[in-house]
Protein backbone atom coordinates (compact mmCIF):
# COMPACT_ATOMS: atom_id res chain seq x y z
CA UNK A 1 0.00 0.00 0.00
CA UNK A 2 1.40 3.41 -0.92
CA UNK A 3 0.87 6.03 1.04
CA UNK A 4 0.97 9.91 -0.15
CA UNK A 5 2.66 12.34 2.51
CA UNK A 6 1.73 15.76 2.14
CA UNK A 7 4.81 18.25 1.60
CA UNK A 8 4.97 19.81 5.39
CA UNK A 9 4.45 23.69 4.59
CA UNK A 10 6.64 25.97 6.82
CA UNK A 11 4.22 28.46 7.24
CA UNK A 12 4.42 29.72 10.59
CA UNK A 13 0.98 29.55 12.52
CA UNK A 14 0.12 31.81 15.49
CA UNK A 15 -1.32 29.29 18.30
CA UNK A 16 -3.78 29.78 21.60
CA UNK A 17 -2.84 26.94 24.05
CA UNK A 18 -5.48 26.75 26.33
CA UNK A 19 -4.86 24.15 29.29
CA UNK A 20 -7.93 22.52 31.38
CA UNK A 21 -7.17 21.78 34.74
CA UNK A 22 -8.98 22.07 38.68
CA UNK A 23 -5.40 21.29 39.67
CA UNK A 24 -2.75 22.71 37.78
CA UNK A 25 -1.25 26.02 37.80
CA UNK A 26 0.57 28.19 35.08
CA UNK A 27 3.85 27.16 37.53
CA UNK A 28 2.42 23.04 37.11
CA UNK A 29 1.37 23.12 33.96
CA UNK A 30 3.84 21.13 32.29
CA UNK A 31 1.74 20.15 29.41
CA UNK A 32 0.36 23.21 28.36
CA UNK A 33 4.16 24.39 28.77
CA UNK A 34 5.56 21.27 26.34
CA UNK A 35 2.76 22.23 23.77
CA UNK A 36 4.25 25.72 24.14
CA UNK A 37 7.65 24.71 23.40
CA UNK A 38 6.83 22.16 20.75
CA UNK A 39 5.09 24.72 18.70
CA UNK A 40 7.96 27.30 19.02
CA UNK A 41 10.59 24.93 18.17
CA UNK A 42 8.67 23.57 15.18
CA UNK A 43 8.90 27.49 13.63
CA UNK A 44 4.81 28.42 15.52
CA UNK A 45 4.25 31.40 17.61
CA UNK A 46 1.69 31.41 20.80
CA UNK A 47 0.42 34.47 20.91
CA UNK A 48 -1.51 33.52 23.73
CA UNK A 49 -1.95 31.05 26.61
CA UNK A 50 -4.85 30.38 29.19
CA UNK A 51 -5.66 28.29 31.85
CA UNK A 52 -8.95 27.56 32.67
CA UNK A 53 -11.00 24.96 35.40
CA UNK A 54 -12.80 22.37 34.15
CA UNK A 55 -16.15 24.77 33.54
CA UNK A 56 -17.73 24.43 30.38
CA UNK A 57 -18.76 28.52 30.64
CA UNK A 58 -14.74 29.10 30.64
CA UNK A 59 -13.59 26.48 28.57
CA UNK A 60 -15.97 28.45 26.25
CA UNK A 61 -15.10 31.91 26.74
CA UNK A 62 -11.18 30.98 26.52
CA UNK A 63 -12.13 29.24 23.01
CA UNK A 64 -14.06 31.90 21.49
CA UNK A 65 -11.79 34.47 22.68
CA UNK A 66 -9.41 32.65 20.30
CA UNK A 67 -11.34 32.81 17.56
CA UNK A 68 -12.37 36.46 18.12
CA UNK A 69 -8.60 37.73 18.53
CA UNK A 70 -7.28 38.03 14.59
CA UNK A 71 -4.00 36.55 15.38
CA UNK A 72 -4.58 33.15 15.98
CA UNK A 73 -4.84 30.77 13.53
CA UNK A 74 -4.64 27.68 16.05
CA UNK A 75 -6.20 26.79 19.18
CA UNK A 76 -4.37 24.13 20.87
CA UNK A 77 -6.24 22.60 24.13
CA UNK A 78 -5.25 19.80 26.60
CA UNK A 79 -6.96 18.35 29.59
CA UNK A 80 -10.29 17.65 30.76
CA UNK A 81 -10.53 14.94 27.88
CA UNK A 82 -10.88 11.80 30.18
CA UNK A 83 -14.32 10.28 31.16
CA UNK A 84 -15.13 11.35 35.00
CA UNK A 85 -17.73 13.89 35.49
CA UNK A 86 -15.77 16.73 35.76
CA UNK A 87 -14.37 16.00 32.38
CA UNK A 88 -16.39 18.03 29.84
CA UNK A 89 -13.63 19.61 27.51
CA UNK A 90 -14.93 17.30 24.45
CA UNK A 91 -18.80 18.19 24.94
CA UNK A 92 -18.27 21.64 25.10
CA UNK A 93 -15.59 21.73 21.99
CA UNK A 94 -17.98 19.35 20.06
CA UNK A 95 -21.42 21.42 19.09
CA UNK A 96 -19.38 23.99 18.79
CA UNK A 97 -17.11 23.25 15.64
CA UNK A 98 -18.27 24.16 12.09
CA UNK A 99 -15.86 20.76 10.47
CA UNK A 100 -14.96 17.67 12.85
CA UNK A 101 -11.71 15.86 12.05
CA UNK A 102 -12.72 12.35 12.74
CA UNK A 103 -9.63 10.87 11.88
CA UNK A 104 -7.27 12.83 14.67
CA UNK A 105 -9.47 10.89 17.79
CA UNK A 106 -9.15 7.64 15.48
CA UNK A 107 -5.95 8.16 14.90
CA UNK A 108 -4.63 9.47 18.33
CA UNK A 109 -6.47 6.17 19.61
CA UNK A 110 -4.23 3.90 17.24
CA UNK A 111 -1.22 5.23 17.90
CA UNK A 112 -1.95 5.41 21.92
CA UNK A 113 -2.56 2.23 22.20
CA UNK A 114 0.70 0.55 20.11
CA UNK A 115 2.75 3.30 21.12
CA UNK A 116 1.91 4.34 24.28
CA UNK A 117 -0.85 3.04 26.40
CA UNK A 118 -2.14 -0.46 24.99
CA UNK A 119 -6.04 -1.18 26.48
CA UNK A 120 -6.27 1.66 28.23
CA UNK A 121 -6.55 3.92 24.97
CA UNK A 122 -10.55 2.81 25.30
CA UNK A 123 -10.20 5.61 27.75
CA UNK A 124 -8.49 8.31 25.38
CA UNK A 125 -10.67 11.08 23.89
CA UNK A 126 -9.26 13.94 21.45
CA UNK A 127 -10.93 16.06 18.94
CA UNK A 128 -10.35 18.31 16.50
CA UNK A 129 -11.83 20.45 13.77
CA UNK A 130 -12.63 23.95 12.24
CA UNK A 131 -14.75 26.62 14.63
CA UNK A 132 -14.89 30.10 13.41
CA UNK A 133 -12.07 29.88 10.46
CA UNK A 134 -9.55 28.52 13.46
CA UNK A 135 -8.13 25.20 13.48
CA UNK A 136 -8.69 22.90 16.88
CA UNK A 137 -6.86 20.77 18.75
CA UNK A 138 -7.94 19.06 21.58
CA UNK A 139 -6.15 16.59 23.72
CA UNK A 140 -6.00 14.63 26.82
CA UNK A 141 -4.27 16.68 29.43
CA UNK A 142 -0.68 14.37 30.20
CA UNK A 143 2.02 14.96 28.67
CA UNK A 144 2.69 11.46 27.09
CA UNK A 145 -0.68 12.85 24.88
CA UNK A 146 0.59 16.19 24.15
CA UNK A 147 4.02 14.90 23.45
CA UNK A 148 2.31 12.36 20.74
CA UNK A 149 -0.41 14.19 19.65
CA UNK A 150 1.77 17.13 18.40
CA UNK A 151 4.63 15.06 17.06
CA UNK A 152 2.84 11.97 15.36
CA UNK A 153 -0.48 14.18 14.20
CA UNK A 154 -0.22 17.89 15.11
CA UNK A 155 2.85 19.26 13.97
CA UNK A 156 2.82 17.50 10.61
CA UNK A 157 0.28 18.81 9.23
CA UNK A 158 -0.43 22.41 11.13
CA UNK A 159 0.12 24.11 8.83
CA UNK A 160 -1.52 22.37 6.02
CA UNK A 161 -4.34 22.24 7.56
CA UNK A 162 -4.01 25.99 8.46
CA UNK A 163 -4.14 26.21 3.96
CA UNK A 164 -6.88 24.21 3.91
CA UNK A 165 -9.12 26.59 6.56
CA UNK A 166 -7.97 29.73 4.88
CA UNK A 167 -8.99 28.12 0.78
């Protein structure tokens, strides 16, 4: 089976990481901070970062503030993906994106599972899609998830997929 790679642009994209946590702090946050230096040293710019509880009302207001600031072309999210009750970061993202990209839960699954995690992948939620002309990212909230989620799927193809918003 052949499979066709896309040529990675080297656009730079301006990023929002947004990080979902009752329990971390910007001090704590070491996976909103990897995302942070992931995107920088892959050529990105974030032009802004938040951390917010895990509220659906600010999980909102921190996403649609990225999409109403001109700058940012990305919104990168991580945490509040798992499956207790106070984890709502997928059911308030969800309704509230124009395009879903199926594949990057599928795929983030897959590769969690032989890469990573094995069974307990069942667990693993991500999402990601279009809202408002921005791409989305969401992810679960450790840093084994941001650290494969941007490598395997994010990075290679941010800025493709910031092309394909903007067409």
């Amino acid at each position: 089976m052949s499979v066709t790679l896309h040529k990675k642009e080297n656009n730079k994209v301006h990023c929002k990481v947004i990080t979902i946590s009752d329990t971390r702090t910007e001090e704590t946050d070491k996976s909103g901070q990897l995302m942070m230096d992931k995107l920088a040293k892959d050529g990105h710019e974030v032009v802004s970062y938040q951390l917010v509880a895990d509220d659906q009302e600010q999980i909102t207001e921190a996403i649609l503030a990225g999409c109403s600031d001109p700058q940012v072309q990305a919104i990168l999210l991580n945490g509040g993906t798992g499956i207790s009750k106070r984890d709502i970061t997928i059911e308030t993202i969800k309704p509230m994106l124009d395009k879903e990209l199926v594949g990057f839960g599928e795929i983030f699954r897959s590769l969690s599972y032989y890469e990573d995690i094995g069974s307990a992948a069942i667990l693993s939620r991500a999402i990601a899609g279009v809202m408002k002309g921005r791409a989305v990212f969401a992810t679960p909230g450790s840093s084994g998830a941001v650290k494969l989620a941007l490598e395997r799927l994010i990075l290679p193809e941010l800025s493709h997929v910031i092309t394909e918003v903007n067409k």
